[in-house]
Protein backbone atom coordinates (compact mmCIF):
# COMPACT_ATOMS: atom_id res chain seq x y z
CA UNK A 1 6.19 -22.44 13.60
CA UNK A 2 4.99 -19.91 15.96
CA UNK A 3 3.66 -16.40 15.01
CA UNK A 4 5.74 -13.41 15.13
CA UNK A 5 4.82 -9.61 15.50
CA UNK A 6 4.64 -7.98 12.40
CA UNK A 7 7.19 -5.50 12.93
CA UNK A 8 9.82 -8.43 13.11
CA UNK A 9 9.19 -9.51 9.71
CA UNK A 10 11.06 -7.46 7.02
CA UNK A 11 9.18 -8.55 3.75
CA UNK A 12 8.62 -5.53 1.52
CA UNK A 13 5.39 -7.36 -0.45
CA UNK A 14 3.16 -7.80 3.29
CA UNK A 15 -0.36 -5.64 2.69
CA UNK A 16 -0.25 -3.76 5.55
CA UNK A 17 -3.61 -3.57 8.42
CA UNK A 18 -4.28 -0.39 6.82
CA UNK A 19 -4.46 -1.51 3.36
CA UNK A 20 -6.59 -3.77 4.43
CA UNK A 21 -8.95 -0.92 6.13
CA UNK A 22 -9.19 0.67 3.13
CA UNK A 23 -10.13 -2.78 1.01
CA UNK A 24 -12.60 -3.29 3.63
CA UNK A 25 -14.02 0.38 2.72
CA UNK A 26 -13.86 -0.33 -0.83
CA UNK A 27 -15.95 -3.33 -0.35
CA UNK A 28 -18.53 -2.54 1.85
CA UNK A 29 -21.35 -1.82 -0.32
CA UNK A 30 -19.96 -4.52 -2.57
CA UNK A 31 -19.93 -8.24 -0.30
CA UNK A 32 -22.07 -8.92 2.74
CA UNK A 33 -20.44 -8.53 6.17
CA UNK A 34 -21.44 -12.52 6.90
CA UNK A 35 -22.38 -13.67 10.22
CA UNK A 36 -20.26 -15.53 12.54
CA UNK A 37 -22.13 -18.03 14.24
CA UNK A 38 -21.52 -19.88 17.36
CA UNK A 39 -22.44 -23.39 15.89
CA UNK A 40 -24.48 -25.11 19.26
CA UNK A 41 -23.79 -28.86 17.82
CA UNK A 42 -19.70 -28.03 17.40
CA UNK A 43 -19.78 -26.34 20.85
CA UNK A 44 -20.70 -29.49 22.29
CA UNK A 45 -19.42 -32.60 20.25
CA UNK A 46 -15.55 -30.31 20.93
CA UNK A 47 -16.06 -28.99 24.19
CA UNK A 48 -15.41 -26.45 23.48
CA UNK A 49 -16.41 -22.38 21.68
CA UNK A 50 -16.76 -22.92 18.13
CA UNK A 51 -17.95 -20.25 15.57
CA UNK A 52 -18.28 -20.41 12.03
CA UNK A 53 -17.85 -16.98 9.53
CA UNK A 54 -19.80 -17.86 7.58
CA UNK A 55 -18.65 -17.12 4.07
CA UNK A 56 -20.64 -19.62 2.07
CA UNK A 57 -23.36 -16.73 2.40
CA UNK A 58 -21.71 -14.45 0.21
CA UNK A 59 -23.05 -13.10 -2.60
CA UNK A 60 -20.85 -15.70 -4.98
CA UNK A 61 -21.33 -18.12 -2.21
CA UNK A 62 -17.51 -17.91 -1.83
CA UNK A 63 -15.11 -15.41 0.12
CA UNK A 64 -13.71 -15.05 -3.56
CA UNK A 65 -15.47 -11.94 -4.46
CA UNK A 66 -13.59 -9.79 -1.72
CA UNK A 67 -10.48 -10.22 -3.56
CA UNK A 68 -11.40 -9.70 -7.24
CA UNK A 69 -13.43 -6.87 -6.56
CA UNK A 70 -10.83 -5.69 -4.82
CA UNK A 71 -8.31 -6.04 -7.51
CA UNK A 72 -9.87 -5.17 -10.56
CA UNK A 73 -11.96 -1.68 -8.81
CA UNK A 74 -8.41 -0.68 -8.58
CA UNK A 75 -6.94 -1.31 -12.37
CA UNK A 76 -5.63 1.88 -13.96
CA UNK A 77 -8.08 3.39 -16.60
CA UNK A 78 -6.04 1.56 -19.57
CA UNK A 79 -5.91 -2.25 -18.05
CA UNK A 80 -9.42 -1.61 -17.27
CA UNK A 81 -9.83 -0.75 -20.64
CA UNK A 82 -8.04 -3.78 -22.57
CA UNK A 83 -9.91 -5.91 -20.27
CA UNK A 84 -8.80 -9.13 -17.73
CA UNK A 85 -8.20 -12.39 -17.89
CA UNK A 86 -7.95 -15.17 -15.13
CA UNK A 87 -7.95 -18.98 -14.19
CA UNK A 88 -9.70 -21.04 -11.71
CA UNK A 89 -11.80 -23.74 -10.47
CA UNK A 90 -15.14 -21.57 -9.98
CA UNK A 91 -14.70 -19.26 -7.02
CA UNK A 92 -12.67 -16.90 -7.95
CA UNK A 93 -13.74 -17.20 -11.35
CA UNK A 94 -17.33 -16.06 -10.24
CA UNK A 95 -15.78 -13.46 -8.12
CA UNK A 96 -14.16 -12.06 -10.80
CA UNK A 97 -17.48 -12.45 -13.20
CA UNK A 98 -18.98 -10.37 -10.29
CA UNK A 99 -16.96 -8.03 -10.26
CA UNK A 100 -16.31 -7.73 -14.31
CA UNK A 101 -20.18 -7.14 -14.70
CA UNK A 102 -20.45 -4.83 -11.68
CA UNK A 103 -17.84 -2.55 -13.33
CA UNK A 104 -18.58 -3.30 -17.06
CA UNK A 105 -14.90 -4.75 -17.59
CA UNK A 106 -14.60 -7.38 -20.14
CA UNK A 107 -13.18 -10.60 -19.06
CA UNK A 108 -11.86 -14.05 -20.14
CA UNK A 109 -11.65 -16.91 -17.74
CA UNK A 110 -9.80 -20.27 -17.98
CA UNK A 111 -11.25 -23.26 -16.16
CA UNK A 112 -9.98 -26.63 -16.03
CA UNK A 113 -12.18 -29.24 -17.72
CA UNK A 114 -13.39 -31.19 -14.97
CA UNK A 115 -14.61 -28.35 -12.97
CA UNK A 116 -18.30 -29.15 -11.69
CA UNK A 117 -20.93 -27.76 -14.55
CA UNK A 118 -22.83 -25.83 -11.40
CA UNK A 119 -19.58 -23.74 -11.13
CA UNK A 120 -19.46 -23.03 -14.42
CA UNK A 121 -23.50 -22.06 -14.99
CA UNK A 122 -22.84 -20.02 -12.21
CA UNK A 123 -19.69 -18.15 -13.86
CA UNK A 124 -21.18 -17.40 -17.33
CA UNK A 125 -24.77 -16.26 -14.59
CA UNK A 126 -22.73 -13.56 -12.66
CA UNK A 127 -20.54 -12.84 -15.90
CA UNK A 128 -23.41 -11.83 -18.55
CA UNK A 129 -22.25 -10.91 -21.73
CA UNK A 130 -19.19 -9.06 -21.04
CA UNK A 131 -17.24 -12.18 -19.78
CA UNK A 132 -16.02 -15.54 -21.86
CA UNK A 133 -15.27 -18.91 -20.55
CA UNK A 134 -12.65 -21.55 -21.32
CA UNK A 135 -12.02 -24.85 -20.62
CA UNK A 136 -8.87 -26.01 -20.73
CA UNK A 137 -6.72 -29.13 -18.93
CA UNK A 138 -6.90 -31.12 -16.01
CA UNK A 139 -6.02 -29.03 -13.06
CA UNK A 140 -6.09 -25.28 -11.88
CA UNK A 141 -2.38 -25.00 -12.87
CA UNK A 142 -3.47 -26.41 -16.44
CA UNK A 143 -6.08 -23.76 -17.05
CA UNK A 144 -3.78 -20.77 -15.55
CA UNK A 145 -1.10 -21.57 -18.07
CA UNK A 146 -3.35 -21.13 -20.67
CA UNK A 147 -4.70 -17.82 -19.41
CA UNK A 148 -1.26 -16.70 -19.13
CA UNK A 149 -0.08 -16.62 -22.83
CA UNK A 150 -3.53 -15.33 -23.17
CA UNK A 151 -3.18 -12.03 -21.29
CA UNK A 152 0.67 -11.84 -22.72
CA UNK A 153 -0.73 -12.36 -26.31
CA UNK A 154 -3.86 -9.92 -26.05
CA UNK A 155 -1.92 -7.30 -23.67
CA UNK A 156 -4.49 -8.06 -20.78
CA UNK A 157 -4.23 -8.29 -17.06
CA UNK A 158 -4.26 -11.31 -15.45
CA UNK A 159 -6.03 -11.42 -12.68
CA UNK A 160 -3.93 -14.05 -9.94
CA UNK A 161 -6.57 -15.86 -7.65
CA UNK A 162 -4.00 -15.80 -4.89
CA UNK A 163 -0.58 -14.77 -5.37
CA UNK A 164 -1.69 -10.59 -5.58
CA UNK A 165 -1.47 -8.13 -3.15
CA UNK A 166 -4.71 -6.45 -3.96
CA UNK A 167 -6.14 -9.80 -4.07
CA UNK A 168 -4.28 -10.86 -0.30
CA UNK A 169 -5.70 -7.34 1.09
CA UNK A 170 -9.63 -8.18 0.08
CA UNK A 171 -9.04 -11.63 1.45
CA UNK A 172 -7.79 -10.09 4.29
CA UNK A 173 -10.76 -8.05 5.01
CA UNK A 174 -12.20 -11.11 6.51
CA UNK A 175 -10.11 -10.84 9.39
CA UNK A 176 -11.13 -7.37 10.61
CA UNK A 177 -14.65 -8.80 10.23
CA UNK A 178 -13.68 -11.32 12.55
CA UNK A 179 -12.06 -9.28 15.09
CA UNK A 180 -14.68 -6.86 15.66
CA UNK A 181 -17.31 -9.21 15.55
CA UNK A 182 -15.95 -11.60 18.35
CA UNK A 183 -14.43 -9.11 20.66
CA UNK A 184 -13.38 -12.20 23.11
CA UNK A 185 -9.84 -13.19 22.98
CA UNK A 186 -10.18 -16.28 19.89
CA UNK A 187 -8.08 -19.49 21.18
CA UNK A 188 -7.38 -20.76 17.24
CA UNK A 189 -8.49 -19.68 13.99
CA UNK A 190 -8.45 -22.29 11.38
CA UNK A 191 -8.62 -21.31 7.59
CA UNK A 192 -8.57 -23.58 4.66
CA UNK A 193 -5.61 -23.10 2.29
CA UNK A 194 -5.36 -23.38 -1.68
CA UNK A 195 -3.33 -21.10 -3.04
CA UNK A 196 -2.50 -19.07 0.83
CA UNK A 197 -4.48 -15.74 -0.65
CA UNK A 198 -6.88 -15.87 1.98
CA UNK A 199 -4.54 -17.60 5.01
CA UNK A 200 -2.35 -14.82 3.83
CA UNK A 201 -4.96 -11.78 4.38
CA UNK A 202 -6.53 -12.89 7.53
CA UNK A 203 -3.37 -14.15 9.69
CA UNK A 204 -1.46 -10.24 8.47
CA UNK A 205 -4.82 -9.03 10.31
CA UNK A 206 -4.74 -11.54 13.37
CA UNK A 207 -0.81 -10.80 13.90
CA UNK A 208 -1.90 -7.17 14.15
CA UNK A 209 -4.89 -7.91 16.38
CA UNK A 210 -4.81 -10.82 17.65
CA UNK A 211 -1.67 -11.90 17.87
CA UNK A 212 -2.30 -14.64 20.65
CA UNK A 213 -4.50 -16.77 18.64
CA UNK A 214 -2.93 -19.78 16.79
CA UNK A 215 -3.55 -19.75 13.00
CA UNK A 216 -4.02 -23.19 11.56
CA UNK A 217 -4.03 -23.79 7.87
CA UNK A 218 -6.02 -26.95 6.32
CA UNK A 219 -5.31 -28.62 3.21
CA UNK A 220 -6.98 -31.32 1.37
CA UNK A 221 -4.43 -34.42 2.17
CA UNK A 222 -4.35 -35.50 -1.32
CA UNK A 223 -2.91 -30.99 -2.56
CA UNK A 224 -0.60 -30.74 0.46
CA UNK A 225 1.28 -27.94 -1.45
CA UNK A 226 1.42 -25.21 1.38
CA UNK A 227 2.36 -27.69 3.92
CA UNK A 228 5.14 -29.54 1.38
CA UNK A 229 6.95 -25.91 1.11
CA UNK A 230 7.07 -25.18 4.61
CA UNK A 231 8.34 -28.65 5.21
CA UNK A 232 10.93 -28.01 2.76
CA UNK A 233 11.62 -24.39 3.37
CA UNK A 234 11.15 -23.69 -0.09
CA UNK A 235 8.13 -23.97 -3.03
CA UNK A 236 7.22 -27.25 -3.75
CA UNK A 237 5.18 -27.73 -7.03
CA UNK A 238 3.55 -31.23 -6.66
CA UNK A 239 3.72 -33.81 -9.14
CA UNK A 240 0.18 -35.47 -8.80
CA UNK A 241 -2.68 -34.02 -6.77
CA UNK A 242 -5.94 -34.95 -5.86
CA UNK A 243 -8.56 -32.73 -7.65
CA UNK A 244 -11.70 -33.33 -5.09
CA UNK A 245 -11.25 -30.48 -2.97
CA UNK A 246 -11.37 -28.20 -6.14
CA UNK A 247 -11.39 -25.11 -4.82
CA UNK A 248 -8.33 -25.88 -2.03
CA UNK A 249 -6.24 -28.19 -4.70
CA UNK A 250 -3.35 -26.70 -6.17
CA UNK A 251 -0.03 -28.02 -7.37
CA UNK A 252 2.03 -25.15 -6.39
CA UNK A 253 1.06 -22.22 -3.86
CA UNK A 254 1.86 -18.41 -4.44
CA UNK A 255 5.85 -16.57 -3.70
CA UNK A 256 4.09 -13.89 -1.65
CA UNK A 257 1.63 -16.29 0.22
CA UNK A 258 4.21 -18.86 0.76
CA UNK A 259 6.42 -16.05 2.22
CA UNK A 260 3.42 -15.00 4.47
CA UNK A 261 2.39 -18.04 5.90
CA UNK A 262 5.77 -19.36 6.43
CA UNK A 263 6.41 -16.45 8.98
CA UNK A 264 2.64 -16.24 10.11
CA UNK A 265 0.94 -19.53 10.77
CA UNK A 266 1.53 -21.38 13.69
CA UNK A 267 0.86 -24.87 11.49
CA UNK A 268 -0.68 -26.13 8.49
CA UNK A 269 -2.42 -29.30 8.60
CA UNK A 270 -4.09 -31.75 6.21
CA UNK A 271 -7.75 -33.30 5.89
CA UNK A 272 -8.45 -36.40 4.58
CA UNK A 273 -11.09 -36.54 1.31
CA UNK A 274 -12.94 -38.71 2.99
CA UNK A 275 -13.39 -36.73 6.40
CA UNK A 276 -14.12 -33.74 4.25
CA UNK A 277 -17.07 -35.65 2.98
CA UNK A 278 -17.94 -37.22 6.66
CA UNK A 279 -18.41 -33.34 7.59
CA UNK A 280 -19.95 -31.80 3.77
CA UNK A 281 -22.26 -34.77 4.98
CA UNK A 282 -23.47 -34.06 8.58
CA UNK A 283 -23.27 -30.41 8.05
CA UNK A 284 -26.31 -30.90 5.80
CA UNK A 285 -27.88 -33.45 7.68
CA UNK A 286 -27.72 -30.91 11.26
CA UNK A 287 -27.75 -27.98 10.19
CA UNK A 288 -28.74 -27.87 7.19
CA UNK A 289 -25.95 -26.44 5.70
CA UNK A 290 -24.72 -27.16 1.87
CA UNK A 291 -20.91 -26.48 1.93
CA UNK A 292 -18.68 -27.19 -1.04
CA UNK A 293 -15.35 -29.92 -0.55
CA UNK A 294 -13.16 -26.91 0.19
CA UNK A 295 -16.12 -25.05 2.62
CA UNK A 296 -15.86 -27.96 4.93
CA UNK A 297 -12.10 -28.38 5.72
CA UNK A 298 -11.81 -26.45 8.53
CA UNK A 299 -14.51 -27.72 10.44
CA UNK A 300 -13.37 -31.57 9.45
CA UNK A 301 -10.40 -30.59 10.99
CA UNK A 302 -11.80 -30.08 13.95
CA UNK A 303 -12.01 -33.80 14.69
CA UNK A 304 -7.72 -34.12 14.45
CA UNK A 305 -7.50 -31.31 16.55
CA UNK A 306 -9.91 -32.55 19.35
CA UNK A 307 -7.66 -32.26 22.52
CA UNK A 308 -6.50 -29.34 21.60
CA UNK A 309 -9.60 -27.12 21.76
CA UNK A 310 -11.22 -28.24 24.21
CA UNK A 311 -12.18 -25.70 26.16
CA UNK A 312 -11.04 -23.06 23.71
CA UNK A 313 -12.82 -20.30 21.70
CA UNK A 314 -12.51 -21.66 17.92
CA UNK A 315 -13.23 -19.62 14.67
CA UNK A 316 -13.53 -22.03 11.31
CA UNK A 317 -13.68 -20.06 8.36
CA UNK A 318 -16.36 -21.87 6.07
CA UNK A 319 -14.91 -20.39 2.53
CA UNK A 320 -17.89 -21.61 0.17
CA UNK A 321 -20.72 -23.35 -0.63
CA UNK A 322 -20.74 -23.97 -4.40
CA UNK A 323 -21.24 -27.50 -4.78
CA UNK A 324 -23.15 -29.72 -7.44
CA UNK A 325 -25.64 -31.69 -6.54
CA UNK A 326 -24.41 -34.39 -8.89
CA UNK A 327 -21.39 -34.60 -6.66
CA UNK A 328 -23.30 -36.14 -3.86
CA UNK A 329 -23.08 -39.53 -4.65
CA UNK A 330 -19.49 -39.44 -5.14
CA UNK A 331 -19.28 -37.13 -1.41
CA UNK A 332 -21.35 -40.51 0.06
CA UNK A 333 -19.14 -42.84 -1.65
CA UNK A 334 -16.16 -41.95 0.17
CA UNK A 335 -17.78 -40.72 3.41
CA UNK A 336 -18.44 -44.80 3.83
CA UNK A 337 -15.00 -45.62 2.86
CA UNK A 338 -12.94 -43.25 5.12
CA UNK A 339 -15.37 -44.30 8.06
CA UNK A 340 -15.15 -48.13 7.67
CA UNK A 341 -18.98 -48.53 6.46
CA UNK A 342 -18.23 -49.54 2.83
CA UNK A 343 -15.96 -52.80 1.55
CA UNK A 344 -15.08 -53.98 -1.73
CA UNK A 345 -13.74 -57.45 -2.79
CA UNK A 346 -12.93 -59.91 -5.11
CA UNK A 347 -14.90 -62.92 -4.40
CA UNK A 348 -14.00 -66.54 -6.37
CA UNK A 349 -16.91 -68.02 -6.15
CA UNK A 350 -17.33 -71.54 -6.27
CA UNK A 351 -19.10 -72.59 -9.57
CA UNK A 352 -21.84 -74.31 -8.69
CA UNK A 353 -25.63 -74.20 -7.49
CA UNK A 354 -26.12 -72.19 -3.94
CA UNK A 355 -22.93 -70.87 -3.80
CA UNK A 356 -24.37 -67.32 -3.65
CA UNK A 357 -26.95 -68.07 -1.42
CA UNK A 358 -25.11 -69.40 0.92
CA UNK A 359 -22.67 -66.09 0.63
CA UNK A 360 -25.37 -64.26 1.62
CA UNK A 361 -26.74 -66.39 4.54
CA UNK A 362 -23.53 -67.10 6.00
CA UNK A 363 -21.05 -64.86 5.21
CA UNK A 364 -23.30 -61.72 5.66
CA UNK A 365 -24.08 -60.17 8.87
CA UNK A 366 -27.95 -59.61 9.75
CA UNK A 367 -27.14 -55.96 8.81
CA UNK A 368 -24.94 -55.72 6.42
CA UNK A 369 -25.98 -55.11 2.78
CA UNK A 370 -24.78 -55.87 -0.83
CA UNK A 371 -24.57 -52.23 -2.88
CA UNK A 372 -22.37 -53.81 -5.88
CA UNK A 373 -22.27 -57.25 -7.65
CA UNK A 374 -20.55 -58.01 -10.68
CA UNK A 375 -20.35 -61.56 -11.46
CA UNK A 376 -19.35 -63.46 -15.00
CA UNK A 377 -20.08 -67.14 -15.11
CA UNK A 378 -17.12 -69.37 -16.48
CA UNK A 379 -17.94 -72.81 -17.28
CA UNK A 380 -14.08 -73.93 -17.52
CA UNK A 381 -13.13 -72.84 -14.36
CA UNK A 382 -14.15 -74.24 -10.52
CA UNK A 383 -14.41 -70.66 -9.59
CA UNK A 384 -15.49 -67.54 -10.85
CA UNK A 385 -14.59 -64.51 -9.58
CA UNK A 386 -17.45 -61.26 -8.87
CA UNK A 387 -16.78 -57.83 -7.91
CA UNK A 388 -18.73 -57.06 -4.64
CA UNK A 389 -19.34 -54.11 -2.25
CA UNK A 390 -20.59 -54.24 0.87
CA UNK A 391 -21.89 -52.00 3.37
CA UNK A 392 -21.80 -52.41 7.12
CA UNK A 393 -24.09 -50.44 9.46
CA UNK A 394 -20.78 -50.55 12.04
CA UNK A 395 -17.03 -49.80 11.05
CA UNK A 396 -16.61 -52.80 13.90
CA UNK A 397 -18.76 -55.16 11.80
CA UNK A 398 -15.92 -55.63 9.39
CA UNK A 399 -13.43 -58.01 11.68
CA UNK A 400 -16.25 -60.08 11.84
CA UNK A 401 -17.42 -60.50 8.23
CA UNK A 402 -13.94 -61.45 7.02
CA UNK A 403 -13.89 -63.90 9.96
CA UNK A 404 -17.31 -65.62 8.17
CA UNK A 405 -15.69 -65.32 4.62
CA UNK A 406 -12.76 -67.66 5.79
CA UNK A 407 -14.66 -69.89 7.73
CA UNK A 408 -16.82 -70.30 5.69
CA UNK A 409 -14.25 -70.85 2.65
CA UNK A 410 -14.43 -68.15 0.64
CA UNK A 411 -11.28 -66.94 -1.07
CA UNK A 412 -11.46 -63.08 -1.38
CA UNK A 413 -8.59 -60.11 -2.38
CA UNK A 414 -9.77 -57.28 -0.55
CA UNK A 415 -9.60 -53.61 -2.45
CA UNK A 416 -9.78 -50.98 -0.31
CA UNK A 417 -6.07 -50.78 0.09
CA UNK A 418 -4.95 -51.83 -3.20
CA UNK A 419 -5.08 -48.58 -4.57
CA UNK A 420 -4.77 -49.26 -8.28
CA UNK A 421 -7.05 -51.68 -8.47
CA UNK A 422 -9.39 -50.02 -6.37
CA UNK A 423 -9.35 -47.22 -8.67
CA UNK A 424 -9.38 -49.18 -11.71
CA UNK A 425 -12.19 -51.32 -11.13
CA UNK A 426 -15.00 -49.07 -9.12
């Protein structure tokens, strides 16, 4: 895909640049204008110009706010009246507190169950008393269902976290920020993609503007949804998603956004899970930055993109930074697997005296390390079998250790790749 001019594209729905000049008007006493950095570390590890805007400084710690503000300071007298209701995962639900509180509209928002409790704290905070919360189902599509037959039951508007063209043109508002702030011709722009509200905004803006930079979505690998539709020239609602990257995993994107980025990104690629909790990871540890899954897919993306920028003036939008602490176990977790550093296995260990011991002076490497043993002595067997995880200081340490488990007879099923039983026994 390669971007067009926006003349060229005859779609009737589009928010126009100037629509978008008067959101940004609307909203400037509302959001803060966040910085855009030029991140030294980035620069260097890429070879390249990279800047970061910086939206995980927002007042809701999320660009989220720009659109609900957007859409609900512009309700007619009446819907504002009857009140609003929406779904989400936590950012745009906190926009949308924000903005419900800010204007004293009452509001009722659907979440799906497993969203993090910070999220929700956080909601009900910036809410006060004039806004309700619900939990309801799995996923984001779950909880928007709900709020659906809500609104049409209670005569309310619902308030669309991404498929809305007030809610594309505060998005979009971004963009000009972007422009003037980096005057410099901008190489790439990457922007991480949910629902396309916010790819949407900013690439109508770039096409205007900028219309030699190359605008590259990210998605979480495990919600592909954008990228599925374009593939397929058509909506795709996915089956089965991964629900890590909450605020970037849906099953099925918007009609206007997927109409808008299908004639105005260049490409939409996906992150893995695990390299979006490589970079939540070192982000903190560098720069001491706490970014959310969905804050960090950009710059993770940098890594597949390497050859490509080199050289090149980069802008990553970083989208949030609402993340629960509680999470961080689970972010280190799979930071090891993706990068090699952690192993599970099934070990049948031989049932008798210094069989472990000699596991762990043989088999072992002087710097690996046991992190999980689960072991149930059977006295009618030869061998019993334990569940253990190990952790290697070098993804290159692995070859070796297996070469010590078979030479030293061990028998072993590794897990890492067997999926379901991966999943069903850690």
């Amino acid at each position: 895909m390669h971007a067009r001019p926006l003349q060229q594209i005859d779609i009737d729905d589009f928010p126009t640049l100037n629509e978008i000049r008067t959101a940004h008007d609307r909203l400037k006493d509302v959001v803060i204008r966040t910085p855009l950095d030029k991140n030294v570390n980035l620069s260097q590890r890429y070879h390249g110009d990279i800047h970061l805007k910086r939206e995980d400084l927002q007042k809701v710690r999320s660009y989220k706010i720009r659109g609900a503000y957007n859409k609900i300071s512009t309700l007619s007298r009446h819907a504002a009246r009857a009140g609003i209701v929406c779904a989400s995962a936590g950012n745009h639900a906190q926009g949308v507190a924000y903005a419900c509180a800010a204007l004293e509209i009452s509001g009722t928002i659907f979440m799906p169950q497993p969203t993090p409790m910070q999220k929700i704290n956080q909601v009900k905070m910036f809410g006060g008393n004039v806004v309700d919360v619900i939990l309801v189902g799995d996923t984001f599509d779950d909880a928007y269902q709900e709020a659906a037959l809500f609104a049409d039951k209670h005569k309310r508007e619902l308030i669309h976290p991404f498929d809305d063209r007030k809610i594309i043109e505060g998005q979009g508002t971004i963009g000009l920020e972007i422009v003037e702030d980096l005057p410099d011709p901008i190489d790439y722009l990457l922007v991480p993609i949910g629902g396309g509200g916010l790819a949407s905004g900013v690439s109508i803006v770039f096409n205007r503007l900028s219309p030699g930079t190359r605008i590259v979505g990210v998605e979480p690998k495990g919600a592909p949804a954008m990228q599925a539709s374009l593939k397929k020239d058509g909506i795709v609602t996915l089956d089965k998603i991964d629900k890590f990257v909450d605020g970037a995993a849906v099953q099925r994107v918007g009609d206007a956004t997927f109409r808008i980025c299908r004639q105005l990104l260049d490409d939409v690629i996906t992150v893995d899970e695990g390299e979006v909790c490589s970079t939540i990871l070192k982000l903190y540890n560098e720069e001491g930055m706490v970014v959310e899954p969905a804050g960090a897919l950009t710059i993770a993306a940098l890594r597949m993109l390497e050859n490509d920028i080199k050289g090149k003036r980069v802008v990553c939008i970083v989208s949030g930074s609402n993340n629960d602490i509680t999470r961080m176990e689970e972010i280190k977790e799979r930071s090891l697997l993706f990068e090699g550093l952690k192993h599970y296995f099934i070990v049948r260990f031989p049932q008798r005296a210094g069989a472990l011991k000699e596991f762990v002076t043989h088999v072992l490497g002087p710097t690996d390390d046991i992190t999980h043993f689960e072991y149930s002595k059977k006295n009618s067997r030869e061998r019993g079998p334990a569940l253990v995880g190990i952790e290697l200081r070098n993804a290159a340490d692995y070859h070796s250790l297996i070469e010590r488990f078979n030479q030293y007879g061990f028998v072993f099923e590794y897990l890492n790749k067997s999926s379901d039983l991966f999943h069903y026994l850690i």
